[in-house]
N, C-alpha and C. Protein backbone atom coordinates (compact mmCIF):
# COMPACT_ATOMS: atom_id res chain seq x y z
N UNK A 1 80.35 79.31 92.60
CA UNK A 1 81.44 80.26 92.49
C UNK A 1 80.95 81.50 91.75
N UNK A 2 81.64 82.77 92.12
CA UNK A 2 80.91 84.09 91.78
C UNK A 2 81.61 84.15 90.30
N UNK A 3 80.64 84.66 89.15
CA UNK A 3 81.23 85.16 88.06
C UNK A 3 82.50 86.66 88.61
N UNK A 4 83.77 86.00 87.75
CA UNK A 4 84.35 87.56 87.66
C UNK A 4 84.55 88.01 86.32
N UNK A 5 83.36 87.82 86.08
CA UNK A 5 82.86 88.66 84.83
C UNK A 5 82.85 90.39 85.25
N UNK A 6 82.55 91.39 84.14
CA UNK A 6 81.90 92.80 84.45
C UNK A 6 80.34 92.87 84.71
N UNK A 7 80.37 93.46 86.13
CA UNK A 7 78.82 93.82 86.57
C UNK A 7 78.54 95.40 87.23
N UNK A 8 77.28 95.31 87.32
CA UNK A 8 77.27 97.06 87.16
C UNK A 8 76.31 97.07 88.91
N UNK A 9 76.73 98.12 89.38
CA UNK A 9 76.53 98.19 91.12
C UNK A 9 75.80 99.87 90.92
N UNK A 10 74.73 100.32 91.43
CA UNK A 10 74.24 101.47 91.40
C UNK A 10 74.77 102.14 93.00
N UNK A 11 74.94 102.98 92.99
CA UNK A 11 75.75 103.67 94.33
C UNK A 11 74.47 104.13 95.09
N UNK A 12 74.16 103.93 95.83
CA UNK A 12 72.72 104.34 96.26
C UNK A 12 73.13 105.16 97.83
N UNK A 13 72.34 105.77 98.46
CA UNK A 13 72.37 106.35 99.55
C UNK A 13 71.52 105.73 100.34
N UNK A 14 71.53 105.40 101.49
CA UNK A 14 70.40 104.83 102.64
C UNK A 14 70.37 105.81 103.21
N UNK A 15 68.88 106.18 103.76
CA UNK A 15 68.42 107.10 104.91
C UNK A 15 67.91 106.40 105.59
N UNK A 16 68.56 106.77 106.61
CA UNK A 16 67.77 105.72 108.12
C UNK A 16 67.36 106.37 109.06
N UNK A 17 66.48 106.08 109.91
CA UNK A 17 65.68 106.63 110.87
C UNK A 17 66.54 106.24 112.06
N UNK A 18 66.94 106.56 113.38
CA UNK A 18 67.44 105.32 114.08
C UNK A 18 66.53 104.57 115.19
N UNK A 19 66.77 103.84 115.27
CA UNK A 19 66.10 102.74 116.02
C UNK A 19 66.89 101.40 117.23
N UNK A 20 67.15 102.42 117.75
CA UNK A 20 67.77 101.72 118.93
C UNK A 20 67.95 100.38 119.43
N UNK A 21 66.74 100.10 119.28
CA UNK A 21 66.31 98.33 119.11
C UNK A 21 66.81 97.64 118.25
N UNK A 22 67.39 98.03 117.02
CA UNK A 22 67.89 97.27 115.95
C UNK A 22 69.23 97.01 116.40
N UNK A 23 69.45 95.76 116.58
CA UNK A 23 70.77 94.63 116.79
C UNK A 23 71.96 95.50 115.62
N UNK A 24 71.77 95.88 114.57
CA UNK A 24 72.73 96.32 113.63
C UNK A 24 72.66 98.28 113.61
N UNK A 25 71.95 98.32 114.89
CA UNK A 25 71.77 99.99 114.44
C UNK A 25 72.98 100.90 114.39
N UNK A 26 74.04 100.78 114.51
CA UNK A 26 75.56 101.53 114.66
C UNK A 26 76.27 101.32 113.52
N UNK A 27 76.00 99.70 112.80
CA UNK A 27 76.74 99.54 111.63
C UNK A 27 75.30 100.42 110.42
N UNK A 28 73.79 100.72 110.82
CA UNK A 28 72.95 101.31 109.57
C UNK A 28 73.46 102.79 110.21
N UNK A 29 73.50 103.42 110.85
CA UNK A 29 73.76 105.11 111.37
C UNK A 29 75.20 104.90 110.63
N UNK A 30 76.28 104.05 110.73
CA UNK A 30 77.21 104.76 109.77
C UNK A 30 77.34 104.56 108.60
N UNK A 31 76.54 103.69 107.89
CA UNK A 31 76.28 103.70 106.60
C UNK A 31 75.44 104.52 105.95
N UNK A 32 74.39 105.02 106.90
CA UNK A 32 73.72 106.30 106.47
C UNK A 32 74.24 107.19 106.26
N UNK A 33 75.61 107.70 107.54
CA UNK A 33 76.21 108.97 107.07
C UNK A 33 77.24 108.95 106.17
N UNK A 34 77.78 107.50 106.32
CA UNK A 34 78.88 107.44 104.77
C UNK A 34 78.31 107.43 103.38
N UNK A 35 77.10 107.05 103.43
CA UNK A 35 76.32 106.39 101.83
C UNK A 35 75.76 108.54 101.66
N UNK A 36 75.71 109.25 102.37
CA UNK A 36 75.87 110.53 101.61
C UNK A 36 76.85 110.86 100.97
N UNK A 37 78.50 110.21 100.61
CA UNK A 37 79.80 111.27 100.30
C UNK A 37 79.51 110.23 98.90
N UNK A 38 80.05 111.16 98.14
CA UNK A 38 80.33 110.61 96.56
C UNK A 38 81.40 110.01 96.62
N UNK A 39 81.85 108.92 96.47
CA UNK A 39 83.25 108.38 96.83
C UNK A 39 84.25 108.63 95.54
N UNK A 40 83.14 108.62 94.30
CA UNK A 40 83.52 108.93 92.94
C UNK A 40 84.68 109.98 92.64
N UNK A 41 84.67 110.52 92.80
CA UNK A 41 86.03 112.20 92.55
C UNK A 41 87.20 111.43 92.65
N UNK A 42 86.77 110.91 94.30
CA UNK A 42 88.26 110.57 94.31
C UNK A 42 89.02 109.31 93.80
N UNK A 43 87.87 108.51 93.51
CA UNK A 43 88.25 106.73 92.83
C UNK A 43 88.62 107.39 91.42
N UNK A 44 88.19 108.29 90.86
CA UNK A 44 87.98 108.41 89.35
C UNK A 44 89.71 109.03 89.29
N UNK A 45 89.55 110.34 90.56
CA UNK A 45 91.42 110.02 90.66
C UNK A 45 91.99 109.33 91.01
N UNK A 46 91.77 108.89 91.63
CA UNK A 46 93.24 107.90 91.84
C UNK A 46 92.97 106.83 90.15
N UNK A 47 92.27 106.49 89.83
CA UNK A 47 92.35 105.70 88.57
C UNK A 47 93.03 106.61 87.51
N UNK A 48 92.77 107.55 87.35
CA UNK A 48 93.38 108.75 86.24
C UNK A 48 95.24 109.10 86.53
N UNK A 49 95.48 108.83 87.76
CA UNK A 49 96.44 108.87 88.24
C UNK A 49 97.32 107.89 88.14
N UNK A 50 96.85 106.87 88.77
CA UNK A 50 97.53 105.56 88.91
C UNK A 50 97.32 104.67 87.61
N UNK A 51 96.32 105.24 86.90
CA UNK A 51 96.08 104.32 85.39
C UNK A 51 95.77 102.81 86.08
N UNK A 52 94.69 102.59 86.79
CA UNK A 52 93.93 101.54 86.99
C UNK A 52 92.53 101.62 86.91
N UNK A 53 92.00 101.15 85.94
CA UNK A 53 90.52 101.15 85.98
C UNK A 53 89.43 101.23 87.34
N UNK A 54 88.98 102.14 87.18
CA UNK A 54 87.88 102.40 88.65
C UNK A 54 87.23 101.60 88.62
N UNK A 55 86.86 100.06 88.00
CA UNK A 55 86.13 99.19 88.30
C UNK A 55 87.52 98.24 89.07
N UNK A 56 88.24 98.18 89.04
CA UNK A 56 89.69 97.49 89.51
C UNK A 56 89.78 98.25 90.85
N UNK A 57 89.48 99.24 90.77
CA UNK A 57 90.03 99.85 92.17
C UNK A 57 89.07 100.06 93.62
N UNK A 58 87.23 99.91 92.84
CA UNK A 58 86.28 99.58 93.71
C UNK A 58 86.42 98.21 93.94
N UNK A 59 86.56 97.33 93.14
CA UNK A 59 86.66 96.09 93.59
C UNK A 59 87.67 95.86 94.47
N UNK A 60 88.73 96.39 94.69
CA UNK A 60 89.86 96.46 95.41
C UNK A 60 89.20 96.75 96.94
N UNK A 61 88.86 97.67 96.54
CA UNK A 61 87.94 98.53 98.04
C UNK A 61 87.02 97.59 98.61
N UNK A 62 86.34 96.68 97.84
CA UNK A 62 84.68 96.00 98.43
C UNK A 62 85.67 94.72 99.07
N UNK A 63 86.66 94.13 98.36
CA UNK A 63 87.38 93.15 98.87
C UNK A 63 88.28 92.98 99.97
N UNK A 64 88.61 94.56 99.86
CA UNK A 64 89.54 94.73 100.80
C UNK A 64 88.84 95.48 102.00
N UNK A 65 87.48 95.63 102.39
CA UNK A 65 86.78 96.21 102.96
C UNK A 65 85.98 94.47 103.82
N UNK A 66 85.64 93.98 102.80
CA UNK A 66 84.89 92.35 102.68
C UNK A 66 85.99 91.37 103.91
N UNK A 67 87.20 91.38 103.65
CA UNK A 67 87.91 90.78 104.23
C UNK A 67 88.38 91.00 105.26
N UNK A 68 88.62 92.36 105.62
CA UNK A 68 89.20 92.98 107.26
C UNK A 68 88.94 92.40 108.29
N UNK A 69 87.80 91.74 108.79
CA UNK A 69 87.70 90.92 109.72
C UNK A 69 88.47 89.86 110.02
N UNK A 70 88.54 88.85 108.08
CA UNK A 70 89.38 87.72 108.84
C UNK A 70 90.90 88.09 109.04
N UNK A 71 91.42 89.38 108.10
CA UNK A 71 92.43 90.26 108.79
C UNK A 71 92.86 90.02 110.30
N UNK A 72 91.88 91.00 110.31
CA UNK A 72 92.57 91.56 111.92
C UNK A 72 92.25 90.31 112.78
N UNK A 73 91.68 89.24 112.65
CA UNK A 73 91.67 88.15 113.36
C UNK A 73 93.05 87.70 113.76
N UNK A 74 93.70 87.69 111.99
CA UNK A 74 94.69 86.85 111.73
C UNK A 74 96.27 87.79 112.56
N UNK A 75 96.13 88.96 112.53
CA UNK A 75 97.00 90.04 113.28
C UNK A 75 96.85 89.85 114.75
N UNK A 76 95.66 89.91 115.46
CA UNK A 76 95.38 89.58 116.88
C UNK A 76 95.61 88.03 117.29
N UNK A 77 94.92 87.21 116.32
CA UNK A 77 95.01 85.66 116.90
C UNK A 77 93.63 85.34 117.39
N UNK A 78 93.28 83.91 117.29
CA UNK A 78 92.18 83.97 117.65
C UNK A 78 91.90 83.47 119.09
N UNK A 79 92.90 83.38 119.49
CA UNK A 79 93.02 82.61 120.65
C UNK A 79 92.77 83.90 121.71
N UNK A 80 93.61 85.18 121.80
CA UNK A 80 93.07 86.78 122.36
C UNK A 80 91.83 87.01 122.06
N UNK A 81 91.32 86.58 120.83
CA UNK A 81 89.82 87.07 120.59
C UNK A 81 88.86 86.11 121.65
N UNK A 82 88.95 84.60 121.08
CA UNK A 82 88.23 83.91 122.28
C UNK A 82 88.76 84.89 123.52
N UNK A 83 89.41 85.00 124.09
CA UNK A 83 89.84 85.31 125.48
C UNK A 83 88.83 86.89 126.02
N UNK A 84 89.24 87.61 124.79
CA UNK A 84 88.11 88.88 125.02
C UNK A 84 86.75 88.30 125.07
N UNK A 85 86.26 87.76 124.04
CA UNK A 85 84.80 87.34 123.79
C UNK A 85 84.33 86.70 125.30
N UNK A 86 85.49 85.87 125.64
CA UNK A 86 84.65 85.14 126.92
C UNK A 86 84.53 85.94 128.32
N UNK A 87 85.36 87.47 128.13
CA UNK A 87 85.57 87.90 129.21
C UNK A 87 84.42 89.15 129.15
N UNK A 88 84.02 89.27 127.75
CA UNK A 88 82.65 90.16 127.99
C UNK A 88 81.50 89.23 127.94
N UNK A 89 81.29 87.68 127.28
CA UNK A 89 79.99 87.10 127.95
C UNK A 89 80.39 86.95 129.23
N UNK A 90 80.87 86.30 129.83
CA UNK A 90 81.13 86.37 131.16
C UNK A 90 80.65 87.27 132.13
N UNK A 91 80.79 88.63 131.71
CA UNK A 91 80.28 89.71 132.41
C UNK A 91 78.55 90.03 132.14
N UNK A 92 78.31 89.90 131.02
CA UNK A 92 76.63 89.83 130.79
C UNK A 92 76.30 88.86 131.17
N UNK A 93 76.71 87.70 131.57
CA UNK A 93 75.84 86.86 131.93
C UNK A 93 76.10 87.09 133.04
N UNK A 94 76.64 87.64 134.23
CA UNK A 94 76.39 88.15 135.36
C UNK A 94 75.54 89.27 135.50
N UNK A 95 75.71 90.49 134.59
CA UNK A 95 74.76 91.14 134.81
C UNK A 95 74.97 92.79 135.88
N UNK A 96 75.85 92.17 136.69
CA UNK A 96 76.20 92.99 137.49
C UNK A 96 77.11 94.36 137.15
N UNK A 97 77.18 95.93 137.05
CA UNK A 97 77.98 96.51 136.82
C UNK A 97 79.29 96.21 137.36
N UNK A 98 79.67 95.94 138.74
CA UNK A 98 80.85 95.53 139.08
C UNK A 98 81.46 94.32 138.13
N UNK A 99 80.74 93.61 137.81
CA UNK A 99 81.55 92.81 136.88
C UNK A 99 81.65 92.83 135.30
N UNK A 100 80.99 93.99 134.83
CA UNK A 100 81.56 94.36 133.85
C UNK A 100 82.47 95.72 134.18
N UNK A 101 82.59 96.69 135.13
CA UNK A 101 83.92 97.02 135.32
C UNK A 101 85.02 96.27 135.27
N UNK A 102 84.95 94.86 135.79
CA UNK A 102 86.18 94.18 135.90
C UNK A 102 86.30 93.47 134.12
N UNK A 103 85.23 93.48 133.80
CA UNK A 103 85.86 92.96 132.56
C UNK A 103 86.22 94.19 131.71
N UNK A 104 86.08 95.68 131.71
CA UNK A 104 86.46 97.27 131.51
C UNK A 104 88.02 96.51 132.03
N UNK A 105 88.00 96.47 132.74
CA UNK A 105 89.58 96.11 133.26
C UNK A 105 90.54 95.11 132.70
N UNK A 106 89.88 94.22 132.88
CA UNK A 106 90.31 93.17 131.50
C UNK A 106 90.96 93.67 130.36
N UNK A 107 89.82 93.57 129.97
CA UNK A 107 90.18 93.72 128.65
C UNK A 107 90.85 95.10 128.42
N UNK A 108 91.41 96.04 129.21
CA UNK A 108 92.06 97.32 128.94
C UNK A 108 93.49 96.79 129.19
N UNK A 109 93.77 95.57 130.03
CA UNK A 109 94.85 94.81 130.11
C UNK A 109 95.44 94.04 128.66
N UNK A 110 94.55 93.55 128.40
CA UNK A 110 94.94 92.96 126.93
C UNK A 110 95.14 94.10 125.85
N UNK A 111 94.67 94.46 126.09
CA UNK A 111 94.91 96.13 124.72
C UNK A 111 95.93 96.43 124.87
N UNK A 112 96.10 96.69 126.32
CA UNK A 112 97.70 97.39 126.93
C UNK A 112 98.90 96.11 126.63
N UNK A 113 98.69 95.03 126.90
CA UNK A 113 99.61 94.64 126.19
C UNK A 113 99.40 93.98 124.56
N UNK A 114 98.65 94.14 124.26
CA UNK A 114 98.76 93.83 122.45
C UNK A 114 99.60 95.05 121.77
N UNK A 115 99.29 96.77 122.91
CA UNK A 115 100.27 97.91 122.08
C UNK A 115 101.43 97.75 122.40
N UNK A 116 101.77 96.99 123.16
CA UNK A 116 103.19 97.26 123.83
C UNK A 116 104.20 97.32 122.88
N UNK A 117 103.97 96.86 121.22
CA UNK A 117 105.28 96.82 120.49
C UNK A 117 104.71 97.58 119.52
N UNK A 118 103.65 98.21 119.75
CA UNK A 118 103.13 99.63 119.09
C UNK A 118 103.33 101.13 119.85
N UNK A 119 103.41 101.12 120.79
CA UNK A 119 104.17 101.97 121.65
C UNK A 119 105.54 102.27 121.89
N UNK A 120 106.17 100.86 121.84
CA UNK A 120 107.85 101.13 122.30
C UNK A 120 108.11 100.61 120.81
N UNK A 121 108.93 101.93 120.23
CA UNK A 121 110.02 101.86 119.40
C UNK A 121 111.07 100.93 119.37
N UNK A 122 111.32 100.46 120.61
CA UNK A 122 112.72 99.61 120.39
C UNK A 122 112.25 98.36 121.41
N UNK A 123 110.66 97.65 121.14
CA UNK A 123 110.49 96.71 121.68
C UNK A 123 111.02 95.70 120.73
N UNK A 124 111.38 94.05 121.02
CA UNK A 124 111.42 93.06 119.58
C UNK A 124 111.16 92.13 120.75
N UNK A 125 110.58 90.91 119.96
CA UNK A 125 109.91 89.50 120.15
C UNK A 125 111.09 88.85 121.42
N UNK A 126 111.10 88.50 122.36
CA UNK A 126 111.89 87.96 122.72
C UNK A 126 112.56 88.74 123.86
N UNK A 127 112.30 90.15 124.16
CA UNK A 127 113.31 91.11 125.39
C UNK A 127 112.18 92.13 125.44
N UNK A 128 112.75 92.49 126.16
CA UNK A 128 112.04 94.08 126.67
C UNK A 128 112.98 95.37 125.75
N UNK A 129 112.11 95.79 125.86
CA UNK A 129 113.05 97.15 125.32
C UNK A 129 114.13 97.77 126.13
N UNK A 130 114.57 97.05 127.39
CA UNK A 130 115.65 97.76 128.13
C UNK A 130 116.78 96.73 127.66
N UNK A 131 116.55 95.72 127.23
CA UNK A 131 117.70 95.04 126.79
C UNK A 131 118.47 95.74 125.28
């Protein structure tokens, strides 16, 4: 179990070269261009503001940054996620552009309806919005 003791984190910047080949190269290119902004100004306000210690409020951030995945799992379901996941291996393991158009299609179907009660104002669980 992690101490939640006080520990000290140096803010560092990464410069990256890019490298196309790298399996993680989209998540290092935007950490390169985010790890340039001082995030400081504005943590130091909002702590000066809100009267919460900026070690309370980065930790807030790393946790609440740390966790988003099993988030939005838990908002989507995992049962839509299997369903996407299998409908883009599916398509690489064919290989074929036509069948990853159809999974482009797919899965633009599931999006379209996951917004549907992000779109309509007067959708609710159970009717359509014309009811």
């Amino acid at each position: 179990m992690a101490s939640s003791g006080p520990r000290q984190i140096t803010l560092e910047r990464f410069d990256w070269q890019g490298d196309e080949t790298d399996k993680d190269a989209n998540f290092k290119q935007e950490l390169a261009t985010y790890s340039r902004v001082d995030p400081m100004p504005t943590i130091e306000t909002m702590s000066r503001n809100l009267g919460i210690p900026v070690g309370a409020i980065v930790r807030y951030i790393l946790a609440r940054w740390a966790s988003s995945g099993s988030a939005s799992l838990l908002e989507v379901g995992p049962r839509v996620v299997r369903q996407m996941a299998d409908i883009v291996a599916e398509a690489e393991s064919a290989g074929e552009p036509e069948a990853k158009l159809q999974a482009y299609e797919k899965l633009t179907q599931i999006i379209s309806w996951l917004n549907v009660p992000l779109a309509d104002p007067n959708w609710r669980p159970g009717r359509g919005s014309q009811d």
